[in-house]
C-alpha atoms as a PDB file:
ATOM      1  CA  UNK A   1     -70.512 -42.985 -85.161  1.00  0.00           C
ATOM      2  CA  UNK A   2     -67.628 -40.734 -84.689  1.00  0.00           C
ATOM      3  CA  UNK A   3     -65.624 -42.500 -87.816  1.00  0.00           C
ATOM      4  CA  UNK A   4     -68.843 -41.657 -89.921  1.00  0.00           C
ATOM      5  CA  UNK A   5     -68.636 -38.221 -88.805  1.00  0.00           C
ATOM      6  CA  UNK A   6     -64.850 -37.869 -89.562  1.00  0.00           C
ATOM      7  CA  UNK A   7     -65.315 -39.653 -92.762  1.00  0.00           C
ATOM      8  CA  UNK A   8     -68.235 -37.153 -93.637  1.00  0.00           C
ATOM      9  CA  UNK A   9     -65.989 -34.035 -92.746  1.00  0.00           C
ATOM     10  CA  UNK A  10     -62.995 -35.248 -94.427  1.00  0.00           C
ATOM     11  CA  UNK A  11     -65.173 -35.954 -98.021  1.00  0.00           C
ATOM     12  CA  UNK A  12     -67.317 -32.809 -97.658  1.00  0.00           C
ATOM     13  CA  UNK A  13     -66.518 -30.349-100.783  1.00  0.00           C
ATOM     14  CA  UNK A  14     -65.261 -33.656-102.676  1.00  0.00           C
ATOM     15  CA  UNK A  15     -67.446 -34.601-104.658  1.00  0.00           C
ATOM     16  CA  UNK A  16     -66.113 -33.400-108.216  1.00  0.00           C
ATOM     17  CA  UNK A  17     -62.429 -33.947-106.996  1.00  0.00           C
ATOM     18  CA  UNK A  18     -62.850 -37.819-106.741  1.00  0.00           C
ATOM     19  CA  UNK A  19     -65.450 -37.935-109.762  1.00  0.00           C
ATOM     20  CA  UNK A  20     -62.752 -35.868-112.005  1.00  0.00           C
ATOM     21  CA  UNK A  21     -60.193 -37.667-114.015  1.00  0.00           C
ATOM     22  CA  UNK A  22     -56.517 -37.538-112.329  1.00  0.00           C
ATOM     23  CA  UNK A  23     -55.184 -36.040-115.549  1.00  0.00           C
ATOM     24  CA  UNK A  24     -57.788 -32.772-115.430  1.00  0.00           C
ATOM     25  CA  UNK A  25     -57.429 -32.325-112.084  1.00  0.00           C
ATOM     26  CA  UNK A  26     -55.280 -28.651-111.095  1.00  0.00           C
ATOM     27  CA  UNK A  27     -52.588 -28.633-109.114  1.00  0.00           C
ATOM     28  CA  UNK A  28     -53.948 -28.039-105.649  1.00  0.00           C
ATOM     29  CA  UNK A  29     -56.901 -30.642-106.658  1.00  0.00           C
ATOM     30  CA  UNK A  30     -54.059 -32.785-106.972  1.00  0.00           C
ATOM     31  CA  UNK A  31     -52.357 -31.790-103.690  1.00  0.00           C
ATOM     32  CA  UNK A  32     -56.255 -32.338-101.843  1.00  0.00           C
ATOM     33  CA  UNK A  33     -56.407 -35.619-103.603  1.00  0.00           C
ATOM     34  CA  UNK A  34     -53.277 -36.886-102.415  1.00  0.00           C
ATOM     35  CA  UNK A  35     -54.009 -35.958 -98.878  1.00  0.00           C
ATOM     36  CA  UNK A  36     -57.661 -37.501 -98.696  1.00  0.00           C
ATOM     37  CA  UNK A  37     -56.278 -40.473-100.346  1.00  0.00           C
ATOM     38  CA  UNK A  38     -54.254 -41.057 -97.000  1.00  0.00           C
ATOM     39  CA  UNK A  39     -56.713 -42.134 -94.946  1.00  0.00           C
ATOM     40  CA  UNK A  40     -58.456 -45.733 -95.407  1.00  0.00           C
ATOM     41  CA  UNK A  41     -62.078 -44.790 -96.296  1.00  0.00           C
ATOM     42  CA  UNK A  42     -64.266 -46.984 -98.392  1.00  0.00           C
ATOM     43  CA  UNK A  43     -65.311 -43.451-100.476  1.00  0.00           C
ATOM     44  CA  UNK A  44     -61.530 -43.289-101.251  1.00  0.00           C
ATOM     45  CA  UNK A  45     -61.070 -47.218-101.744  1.00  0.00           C
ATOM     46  CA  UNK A  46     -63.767 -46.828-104.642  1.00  0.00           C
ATOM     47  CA  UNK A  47     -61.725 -44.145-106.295  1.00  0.00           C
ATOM     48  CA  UNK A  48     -58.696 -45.957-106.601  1.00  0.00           C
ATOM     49  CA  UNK A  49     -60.326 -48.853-108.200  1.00  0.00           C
ATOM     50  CA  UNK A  50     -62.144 -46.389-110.682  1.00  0.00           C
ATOM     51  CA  UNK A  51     -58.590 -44.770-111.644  1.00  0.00           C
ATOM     52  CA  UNK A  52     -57.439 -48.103-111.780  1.00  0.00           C
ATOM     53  CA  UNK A  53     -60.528 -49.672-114.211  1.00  0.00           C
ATOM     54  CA  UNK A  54     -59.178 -46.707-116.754  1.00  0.00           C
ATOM     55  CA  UNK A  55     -56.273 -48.816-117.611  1.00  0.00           C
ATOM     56  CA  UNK A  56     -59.217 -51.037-119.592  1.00  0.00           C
ATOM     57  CA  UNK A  57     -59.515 -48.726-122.370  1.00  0.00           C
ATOM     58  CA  UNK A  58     -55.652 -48.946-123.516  1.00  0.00           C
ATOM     59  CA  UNK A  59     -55.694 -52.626-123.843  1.00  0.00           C
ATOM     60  CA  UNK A  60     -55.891 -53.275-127.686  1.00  0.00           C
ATOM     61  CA  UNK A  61     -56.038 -56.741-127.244  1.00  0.00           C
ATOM     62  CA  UNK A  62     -59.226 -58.668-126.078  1.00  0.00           C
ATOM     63  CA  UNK A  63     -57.628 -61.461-124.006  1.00  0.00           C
ATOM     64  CA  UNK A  64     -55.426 -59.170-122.253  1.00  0.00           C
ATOM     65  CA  UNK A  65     -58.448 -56.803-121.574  1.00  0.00           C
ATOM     66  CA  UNK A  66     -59.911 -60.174-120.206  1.00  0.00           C
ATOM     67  CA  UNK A  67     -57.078 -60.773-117.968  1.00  0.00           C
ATOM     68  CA  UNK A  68     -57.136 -57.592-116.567  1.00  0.00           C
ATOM     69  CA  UNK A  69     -60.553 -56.908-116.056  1.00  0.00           C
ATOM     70  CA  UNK A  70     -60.805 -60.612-114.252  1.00  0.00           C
ATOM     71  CA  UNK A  71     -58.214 -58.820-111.579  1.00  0.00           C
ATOM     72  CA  UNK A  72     -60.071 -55.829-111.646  1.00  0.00           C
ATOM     73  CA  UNK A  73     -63.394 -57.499-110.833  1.00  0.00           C
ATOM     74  CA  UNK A  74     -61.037 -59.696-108.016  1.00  0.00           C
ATOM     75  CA  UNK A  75     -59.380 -56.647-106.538  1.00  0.00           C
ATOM     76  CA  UNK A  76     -63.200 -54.735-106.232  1.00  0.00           C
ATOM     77  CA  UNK A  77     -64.664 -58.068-104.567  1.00  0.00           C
ATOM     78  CA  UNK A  78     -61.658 -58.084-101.965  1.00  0.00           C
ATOM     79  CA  UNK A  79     -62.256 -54.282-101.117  1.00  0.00           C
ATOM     80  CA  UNK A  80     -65.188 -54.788 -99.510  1.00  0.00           C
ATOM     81  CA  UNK A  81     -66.726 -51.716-100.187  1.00  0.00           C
END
C-alpha cells in the first residue's frame, strides 16, 4: 500500500510528460523526466518501451522492422507490466 501511494505521488501532474514525445518535451520536462525515470515503476517501465517502439518507424526495410519488432514484443513480455 505505501509503494502505491509513493508511486501515485511521484506520477501525479505526469500525465502529458510521459505521453509527450522526448523530442517536444522543454527543458525542465526533460529535467522531470529524467528524474521520474529513476525510480523502477511499471508507469515508467511502459514509457521506455513506448520511446523505444519509435525506433519502428525508421526501419525502411521490412525484415529488419521484423527483427526488431520480434525484440520489442520480447522485451514488453519480460517487463511484466
Amino acid at each position: 500500500m505505501r509503494t502505491q501511494r509513493l508511486s501515485n505521488a511521484l506520477l501525479k501532474k505526469s500525465r502529458w510528460l510521459l505521453l509527450k514525445r522526448e523530442e517536444n518535451l522543454k527543458a525542465e520536462q526533460r529535467f522531470r523526466l529524467r528524474d521520474l525515470l529513476s525510480y523502477n515503476l511499471k508507469t515508467l517501465r511502459a514509457y521506455l518501451l513506448k520511446e523505444a517502439f519509435q525506433q519502428l518507424w525508421d526501419y525502411s526495410s521490412p525484415s529488419w522492422a521484423g527483427k526488431f519488432l520480434d525484440e520489442w514484443c520480447r522485451q514488453t513480455m519480460r517487463s511484466r507490466i
